[in-house]
N, C-alpha and C. Protein backbone atom coordinates (compact mmCIF):
# COMPACT_ATOMS: atom_id res chain seq x y z
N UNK A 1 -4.46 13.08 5.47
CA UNK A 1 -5.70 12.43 5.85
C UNK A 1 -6.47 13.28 6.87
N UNK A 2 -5.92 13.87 7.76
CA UNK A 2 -6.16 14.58 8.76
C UNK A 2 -7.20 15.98 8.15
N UNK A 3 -6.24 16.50 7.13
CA UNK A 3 -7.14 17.82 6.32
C UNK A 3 -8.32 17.12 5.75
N UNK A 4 -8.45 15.86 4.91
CA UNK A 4 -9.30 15.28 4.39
C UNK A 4 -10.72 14.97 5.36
N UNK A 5 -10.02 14.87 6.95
CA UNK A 5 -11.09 14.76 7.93
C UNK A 5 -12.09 15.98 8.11
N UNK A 6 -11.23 16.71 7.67
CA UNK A 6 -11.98 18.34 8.28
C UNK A 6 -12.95 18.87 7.40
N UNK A 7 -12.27 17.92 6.14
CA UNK A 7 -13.64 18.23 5.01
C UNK A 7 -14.73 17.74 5.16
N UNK A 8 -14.65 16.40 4.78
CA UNK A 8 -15.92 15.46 5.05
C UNK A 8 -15.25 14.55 6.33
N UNK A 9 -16.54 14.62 7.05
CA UNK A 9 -16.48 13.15 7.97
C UNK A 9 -16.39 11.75 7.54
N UNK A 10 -15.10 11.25 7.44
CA UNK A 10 -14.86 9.79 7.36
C UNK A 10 -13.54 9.39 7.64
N UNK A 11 -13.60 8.42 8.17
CA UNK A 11 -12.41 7.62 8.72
C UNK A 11 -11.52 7.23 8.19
N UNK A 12 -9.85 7.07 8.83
CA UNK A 12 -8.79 6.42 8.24
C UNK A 12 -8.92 5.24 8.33
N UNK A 13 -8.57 4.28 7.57
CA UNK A 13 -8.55 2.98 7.43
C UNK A 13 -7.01 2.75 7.60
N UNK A 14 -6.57 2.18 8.33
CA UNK A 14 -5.10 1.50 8.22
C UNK A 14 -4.74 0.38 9.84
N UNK A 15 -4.24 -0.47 8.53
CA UNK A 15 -3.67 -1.26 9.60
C UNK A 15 -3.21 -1.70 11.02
N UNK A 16 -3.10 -2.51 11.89
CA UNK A 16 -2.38 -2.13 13.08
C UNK A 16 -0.84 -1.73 13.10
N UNK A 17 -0.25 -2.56 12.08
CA UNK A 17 1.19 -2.43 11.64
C UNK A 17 1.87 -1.74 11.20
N UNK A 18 0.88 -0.38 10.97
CA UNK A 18 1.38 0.89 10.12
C UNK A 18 0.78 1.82 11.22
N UNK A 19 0.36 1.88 12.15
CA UNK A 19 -0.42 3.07 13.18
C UNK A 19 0.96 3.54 13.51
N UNK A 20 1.90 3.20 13.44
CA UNK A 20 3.18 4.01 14.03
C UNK A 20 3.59 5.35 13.11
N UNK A 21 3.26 5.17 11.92
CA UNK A 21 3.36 5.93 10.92
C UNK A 21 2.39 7.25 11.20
N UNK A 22 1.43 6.93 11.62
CA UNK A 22 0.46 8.21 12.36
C UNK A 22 0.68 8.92 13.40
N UNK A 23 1.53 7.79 14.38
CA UNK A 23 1.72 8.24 15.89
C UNK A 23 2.86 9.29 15.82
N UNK A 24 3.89 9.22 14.07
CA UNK A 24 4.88 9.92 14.40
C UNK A 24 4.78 10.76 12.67
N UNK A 25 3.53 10.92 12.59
CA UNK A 25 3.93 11.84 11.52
C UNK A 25 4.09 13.23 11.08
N UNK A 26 4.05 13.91 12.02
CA UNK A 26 4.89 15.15 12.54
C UNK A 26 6.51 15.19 12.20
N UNK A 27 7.04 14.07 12.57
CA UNK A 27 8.30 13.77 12.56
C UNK A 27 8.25 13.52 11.43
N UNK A 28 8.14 12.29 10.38
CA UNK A 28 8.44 12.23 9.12
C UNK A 28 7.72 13.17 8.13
N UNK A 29 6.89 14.44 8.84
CA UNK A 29 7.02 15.27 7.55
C UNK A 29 8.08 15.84 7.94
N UNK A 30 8.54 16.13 9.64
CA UNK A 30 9.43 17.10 9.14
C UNK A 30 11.12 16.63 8.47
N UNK A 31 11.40 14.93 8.87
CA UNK A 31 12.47 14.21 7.70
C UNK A 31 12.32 14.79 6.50
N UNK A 32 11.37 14.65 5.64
CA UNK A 32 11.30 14.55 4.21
C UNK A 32 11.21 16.04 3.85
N UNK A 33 10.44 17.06 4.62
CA UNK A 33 10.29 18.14 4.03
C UNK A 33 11.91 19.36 4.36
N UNK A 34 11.56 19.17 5.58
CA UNK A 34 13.14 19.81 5.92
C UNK A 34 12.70 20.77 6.61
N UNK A 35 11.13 20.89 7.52
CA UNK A 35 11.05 22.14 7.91
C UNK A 35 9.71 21.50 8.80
N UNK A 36 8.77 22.05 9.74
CA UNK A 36 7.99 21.49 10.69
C UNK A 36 6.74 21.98 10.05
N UNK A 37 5.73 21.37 9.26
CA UNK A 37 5.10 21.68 8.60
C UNK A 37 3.53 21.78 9.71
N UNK A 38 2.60 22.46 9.17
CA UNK A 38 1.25 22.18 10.38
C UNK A 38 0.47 21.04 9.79
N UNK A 39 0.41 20.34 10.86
CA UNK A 39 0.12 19.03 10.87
C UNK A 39 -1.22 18.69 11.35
N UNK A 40 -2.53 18.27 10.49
CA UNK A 40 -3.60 17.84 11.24
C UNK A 40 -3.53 16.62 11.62
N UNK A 41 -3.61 16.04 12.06
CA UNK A 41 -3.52 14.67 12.41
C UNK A 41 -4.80 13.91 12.41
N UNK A 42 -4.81 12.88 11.77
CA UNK A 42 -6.38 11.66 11.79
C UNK A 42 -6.84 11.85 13.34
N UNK A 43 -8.03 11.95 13.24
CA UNK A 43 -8.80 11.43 14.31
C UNK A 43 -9.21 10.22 14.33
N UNK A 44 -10.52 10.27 13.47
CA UNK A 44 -11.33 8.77 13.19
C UNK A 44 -10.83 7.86 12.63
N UNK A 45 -9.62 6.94 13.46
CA UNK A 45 -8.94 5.75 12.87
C UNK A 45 -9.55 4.28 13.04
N UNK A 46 -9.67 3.74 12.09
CA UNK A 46 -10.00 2.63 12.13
C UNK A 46 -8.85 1.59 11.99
N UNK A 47 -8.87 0.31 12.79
CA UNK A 47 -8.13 -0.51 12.19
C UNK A 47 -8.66 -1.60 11.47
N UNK A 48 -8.04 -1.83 10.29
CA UNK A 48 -8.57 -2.98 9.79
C UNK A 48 -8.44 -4.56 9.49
N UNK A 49 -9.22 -5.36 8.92
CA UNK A 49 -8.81 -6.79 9.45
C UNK A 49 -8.75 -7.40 8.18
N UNK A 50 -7.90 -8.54 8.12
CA UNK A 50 -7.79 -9.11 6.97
C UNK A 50 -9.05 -9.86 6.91
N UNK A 51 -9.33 -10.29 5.27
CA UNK A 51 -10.83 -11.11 5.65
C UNK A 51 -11.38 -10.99 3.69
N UNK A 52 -12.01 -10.97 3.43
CA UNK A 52 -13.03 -11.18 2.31
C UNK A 52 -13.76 -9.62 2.52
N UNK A 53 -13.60 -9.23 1.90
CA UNK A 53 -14.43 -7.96 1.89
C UNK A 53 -15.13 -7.66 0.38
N UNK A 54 -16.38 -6.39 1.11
CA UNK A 54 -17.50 -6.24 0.20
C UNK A 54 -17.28 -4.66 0.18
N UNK A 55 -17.75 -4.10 -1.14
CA UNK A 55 -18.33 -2.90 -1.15
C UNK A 55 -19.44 -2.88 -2.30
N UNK A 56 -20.36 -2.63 -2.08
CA UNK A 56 -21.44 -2.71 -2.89
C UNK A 56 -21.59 -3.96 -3.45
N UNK A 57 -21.14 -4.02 -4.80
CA UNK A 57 -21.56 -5.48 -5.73
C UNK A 57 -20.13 -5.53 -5.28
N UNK A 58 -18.78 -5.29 -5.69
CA UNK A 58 -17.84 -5.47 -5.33
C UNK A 58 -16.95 -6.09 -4.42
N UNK A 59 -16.59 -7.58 -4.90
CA UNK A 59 -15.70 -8.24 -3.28
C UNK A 59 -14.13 -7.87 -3.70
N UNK A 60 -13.82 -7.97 -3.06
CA UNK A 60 -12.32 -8.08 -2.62
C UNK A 60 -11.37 -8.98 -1.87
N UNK A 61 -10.13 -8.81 -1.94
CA UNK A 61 -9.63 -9.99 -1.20
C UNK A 61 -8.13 -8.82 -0.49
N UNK A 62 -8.27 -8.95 0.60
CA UNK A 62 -7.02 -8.56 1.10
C UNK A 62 -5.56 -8.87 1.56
N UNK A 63 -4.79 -8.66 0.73
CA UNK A 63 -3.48 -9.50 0.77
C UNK A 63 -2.43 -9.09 1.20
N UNK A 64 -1.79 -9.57 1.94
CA UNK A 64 -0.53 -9.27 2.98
C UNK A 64 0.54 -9.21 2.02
N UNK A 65 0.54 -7.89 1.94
CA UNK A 65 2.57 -7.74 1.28
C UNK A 65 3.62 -6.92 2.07
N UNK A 66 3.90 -6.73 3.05
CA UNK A 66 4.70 -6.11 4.43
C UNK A 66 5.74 -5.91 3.37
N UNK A 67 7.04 -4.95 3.55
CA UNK A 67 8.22 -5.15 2.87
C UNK A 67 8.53 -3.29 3.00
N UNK A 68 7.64 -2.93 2.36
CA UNK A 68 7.43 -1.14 2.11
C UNK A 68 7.64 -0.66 3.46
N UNK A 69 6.58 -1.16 4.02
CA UNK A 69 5.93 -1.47 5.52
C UNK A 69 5.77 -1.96 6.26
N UNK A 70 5.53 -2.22 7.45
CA UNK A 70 4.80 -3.82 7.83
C UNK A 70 3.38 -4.05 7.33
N UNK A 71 2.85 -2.84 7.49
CA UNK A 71 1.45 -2.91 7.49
C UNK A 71 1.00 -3.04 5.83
N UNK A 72 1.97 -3.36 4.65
CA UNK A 72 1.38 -3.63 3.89
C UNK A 72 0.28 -4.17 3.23
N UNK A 73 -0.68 -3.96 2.11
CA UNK A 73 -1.70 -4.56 2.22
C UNK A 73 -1.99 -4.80 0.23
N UNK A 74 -2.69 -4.95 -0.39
CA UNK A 74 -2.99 -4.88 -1.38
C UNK A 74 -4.32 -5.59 -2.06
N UNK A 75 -5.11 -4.96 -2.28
CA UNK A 75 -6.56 -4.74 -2.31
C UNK A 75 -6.79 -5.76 -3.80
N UNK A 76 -6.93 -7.18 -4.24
CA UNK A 76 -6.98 -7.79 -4.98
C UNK A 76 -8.55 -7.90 -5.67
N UNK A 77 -9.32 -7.40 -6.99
CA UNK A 77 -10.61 -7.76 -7.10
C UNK A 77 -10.40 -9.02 -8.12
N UNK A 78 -10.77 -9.90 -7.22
CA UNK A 78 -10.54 -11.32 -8.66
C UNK A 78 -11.74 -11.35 -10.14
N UNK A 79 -13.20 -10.67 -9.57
CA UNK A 79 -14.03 -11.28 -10.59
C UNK A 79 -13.34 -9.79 -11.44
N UNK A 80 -13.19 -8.57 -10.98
CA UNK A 80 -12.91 -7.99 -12.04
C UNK A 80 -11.26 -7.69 -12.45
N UNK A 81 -10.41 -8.16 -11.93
CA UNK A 81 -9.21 -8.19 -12.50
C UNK A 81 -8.21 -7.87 -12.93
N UNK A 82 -8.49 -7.04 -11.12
CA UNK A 82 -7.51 -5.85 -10.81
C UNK A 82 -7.42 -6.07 -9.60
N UNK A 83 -5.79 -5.10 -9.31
CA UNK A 83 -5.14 -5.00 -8.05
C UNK A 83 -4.48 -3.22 -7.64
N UNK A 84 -4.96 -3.11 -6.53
CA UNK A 84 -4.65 -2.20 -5.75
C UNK A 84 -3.29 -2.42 -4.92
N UNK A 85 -1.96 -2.07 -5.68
CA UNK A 85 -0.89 -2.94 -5.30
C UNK A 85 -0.26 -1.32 -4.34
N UNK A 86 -0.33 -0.22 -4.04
CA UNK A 86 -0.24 0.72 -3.31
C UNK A 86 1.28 0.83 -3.54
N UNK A 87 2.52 1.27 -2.45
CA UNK A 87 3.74 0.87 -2.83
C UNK A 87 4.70 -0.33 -2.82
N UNK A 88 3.84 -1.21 -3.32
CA UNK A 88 4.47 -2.28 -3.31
C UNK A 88 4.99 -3.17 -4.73
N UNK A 89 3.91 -2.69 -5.46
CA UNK A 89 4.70 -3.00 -7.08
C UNK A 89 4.12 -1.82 -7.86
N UNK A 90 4.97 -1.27 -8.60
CA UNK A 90 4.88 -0.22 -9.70
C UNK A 90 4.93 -0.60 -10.88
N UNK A 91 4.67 0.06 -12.11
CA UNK A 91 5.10 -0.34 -13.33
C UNK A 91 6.68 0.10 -13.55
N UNK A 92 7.51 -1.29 -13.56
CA UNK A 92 8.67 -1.24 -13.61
C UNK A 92 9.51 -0.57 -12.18
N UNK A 93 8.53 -1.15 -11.47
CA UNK A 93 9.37 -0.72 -9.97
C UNK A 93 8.35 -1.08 -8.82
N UNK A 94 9.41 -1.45 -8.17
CA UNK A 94 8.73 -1.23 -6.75
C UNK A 94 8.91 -0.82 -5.56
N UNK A 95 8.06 -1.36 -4.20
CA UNK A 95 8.36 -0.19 -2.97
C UNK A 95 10.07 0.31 -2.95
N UNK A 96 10.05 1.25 -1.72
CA UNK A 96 11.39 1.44 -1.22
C UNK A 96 11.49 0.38 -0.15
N UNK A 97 12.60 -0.17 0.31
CA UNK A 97 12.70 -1.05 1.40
C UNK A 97 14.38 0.01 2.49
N UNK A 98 14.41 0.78 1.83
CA UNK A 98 15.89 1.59 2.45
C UNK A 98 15.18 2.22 4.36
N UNK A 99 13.85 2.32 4.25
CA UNK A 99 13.09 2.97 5.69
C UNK A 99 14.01 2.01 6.72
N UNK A 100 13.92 2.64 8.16
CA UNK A 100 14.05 1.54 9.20
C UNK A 100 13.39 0.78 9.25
N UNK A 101 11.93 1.13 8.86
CA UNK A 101 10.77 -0.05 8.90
C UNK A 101 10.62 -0.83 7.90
N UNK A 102 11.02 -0.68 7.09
CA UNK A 102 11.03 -1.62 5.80
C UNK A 102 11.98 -2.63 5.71
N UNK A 103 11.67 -4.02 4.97
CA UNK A 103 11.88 -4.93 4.89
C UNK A 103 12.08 -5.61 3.56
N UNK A 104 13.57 -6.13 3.26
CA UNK A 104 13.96 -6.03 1.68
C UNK A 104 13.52 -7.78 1.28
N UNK A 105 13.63 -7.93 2.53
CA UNK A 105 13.11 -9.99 2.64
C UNK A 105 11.81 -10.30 2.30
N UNK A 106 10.99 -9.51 3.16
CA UNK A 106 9.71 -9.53 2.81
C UNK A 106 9.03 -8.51 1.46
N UNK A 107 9.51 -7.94 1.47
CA UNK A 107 8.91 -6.96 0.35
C UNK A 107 9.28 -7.81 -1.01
N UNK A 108 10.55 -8.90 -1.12
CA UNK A 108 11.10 -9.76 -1.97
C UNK A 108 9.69 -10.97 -1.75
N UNK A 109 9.12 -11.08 -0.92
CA UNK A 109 8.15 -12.30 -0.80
C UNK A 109 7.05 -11.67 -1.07
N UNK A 110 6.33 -10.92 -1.00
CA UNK A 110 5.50 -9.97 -1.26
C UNK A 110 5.55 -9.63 -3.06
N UNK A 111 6.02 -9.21 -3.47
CA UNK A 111 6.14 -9.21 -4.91
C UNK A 111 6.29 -10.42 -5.39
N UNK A 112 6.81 -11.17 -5.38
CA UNK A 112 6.89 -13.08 -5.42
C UNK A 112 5.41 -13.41 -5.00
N UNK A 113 4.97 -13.16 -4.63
CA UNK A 113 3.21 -13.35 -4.37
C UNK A 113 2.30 -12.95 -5.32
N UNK A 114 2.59 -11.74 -5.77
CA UNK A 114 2.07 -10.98 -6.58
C UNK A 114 2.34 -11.35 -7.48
N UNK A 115 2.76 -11.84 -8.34
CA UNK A 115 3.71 -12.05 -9.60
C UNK A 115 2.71 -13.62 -10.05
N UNK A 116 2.26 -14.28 -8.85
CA UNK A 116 1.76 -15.43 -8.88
C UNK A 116 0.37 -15.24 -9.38
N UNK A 117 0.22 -14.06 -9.55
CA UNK A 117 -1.87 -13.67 -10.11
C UNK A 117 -1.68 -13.92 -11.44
N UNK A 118 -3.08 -13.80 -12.22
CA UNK A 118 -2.46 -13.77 -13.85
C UNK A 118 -2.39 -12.81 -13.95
N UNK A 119 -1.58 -13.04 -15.42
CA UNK A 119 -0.53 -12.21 -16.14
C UNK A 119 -1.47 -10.99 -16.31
N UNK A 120 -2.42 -10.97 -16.85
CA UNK A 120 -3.23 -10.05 -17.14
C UNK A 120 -4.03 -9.27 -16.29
N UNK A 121 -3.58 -9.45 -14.93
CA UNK A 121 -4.42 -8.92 -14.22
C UNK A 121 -3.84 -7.20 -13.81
N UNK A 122 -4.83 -6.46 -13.98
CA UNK A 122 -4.60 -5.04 -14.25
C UNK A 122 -3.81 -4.10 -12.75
N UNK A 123 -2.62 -3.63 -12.64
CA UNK A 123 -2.15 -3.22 -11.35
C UNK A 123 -2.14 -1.86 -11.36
N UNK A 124 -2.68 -1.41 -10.32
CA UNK A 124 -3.32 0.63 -10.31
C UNK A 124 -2.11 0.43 -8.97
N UNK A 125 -0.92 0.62 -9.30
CA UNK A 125 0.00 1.19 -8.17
C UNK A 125 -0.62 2.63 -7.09
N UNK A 126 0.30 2.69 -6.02
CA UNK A 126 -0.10 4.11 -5.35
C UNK A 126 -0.40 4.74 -6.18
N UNK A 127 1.06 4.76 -7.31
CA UNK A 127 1.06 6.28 -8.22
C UNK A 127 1.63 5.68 -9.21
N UNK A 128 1.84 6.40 -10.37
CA UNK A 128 2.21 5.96 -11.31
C UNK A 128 1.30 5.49 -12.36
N UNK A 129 1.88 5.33 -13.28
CA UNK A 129 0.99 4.32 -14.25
C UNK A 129 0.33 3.06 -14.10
N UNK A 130 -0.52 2.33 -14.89
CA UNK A 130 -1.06 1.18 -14.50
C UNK A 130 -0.33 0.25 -15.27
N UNK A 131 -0.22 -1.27 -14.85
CA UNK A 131 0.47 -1.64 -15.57
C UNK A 131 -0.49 -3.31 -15.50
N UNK A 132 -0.13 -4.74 -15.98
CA UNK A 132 -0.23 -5.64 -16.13
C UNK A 132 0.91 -7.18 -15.14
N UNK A 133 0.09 -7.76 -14.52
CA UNK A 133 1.08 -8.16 -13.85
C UNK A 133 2.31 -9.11 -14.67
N UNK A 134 2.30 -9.42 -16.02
CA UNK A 134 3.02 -9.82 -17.12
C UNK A 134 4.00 -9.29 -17.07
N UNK A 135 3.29 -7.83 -17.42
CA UNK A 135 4.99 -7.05 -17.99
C UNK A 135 5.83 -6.95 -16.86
N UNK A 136 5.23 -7.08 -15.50
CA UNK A 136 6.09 -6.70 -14.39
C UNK A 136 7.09 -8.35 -14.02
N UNK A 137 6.31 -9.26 -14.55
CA UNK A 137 7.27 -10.36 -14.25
C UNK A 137 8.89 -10.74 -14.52
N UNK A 138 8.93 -9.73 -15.56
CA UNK A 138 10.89 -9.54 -16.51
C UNK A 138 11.13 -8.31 -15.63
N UNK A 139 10.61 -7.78 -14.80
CA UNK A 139 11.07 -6.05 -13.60
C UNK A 139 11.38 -6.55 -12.42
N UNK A 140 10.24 -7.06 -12.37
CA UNK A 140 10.39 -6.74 -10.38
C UNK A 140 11.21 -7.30 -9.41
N UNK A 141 11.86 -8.84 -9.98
CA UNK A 141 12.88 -9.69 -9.00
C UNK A 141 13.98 -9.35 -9.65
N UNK A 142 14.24 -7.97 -10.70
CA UNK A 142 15.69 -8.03 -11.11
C UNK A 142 15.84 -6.58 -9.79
N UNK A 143 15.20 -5.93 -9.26
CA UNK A 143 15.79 -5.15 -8.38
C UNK A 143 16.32 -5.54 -6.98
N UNK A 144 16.28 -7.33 -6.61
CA UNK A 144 16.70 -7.42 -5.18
C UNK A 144 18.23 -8.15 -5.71
């Protein structure tokens, strides 16, 4: 995010519940990578608030799924009928809960939330493929 700053001017958006993840991410690149990588770090952080949100014609609804994270979040558009489920449900998988910060209770209530949209409603994970919240209903509570 930090390199992304240096390109264009615009801000991080994240949570209060996940700013720890910034404060120490020096450290978890150098966990995962195995070596002390150069690190820009966000400047322009924003935090953000749960609430009804707009972008253009576009509303949204912002929904609490902690479990991955605390600061989980997942970006719901009801009139068009899709979800921004980030790492919290995948096609045929979901978050990790193994972090110190992660949470296998909540991330279990959090997908149990999700599961409650219709069936058809379209899920753009972090990564991965897109999937339908249907097909994920026979997946996602067989992994806890």
């Amino acid at each position: 995010a930090g390199e992304i700053q240096k390109s264009i001017n615009i801000p991080l958006h994240i949570f209060n519940e996940d700013q720890f993840l910034i404060d120490r991410v020096e450290e978890t690149a150098k966990h995962f990578l195995g070596y002390s990588p150069g690190i820009i770090k966000p400047t322009s952080i924003k935090h953000l608030i749960e609430a009804k949100n707009k972008i253009g014609i576009f509303e949204f609804s912002i929904l609490n799924t902690p479990g991955h994270t605390p600061g989980s979040r997942c970006f719901y558009f009801k009139k068009e009928n899709i979800i921004f489920s980030g790492d919290t449900l995948f096609k045929q998988g979901i978050g990790r809960y193994d972090f110190s910060y992660s949470s296998k209770e909540d991330l279990k209530k959090s997908i149990r939330s999700l599961l409650k949209l219709p069936d058809d409603t379209i899920v753009y994970p972090g990564h991965g493929e897109k999937t339908i919240i249907g097909n994920e209903k026979e997946f996602a509570l067989t992994f806890f």
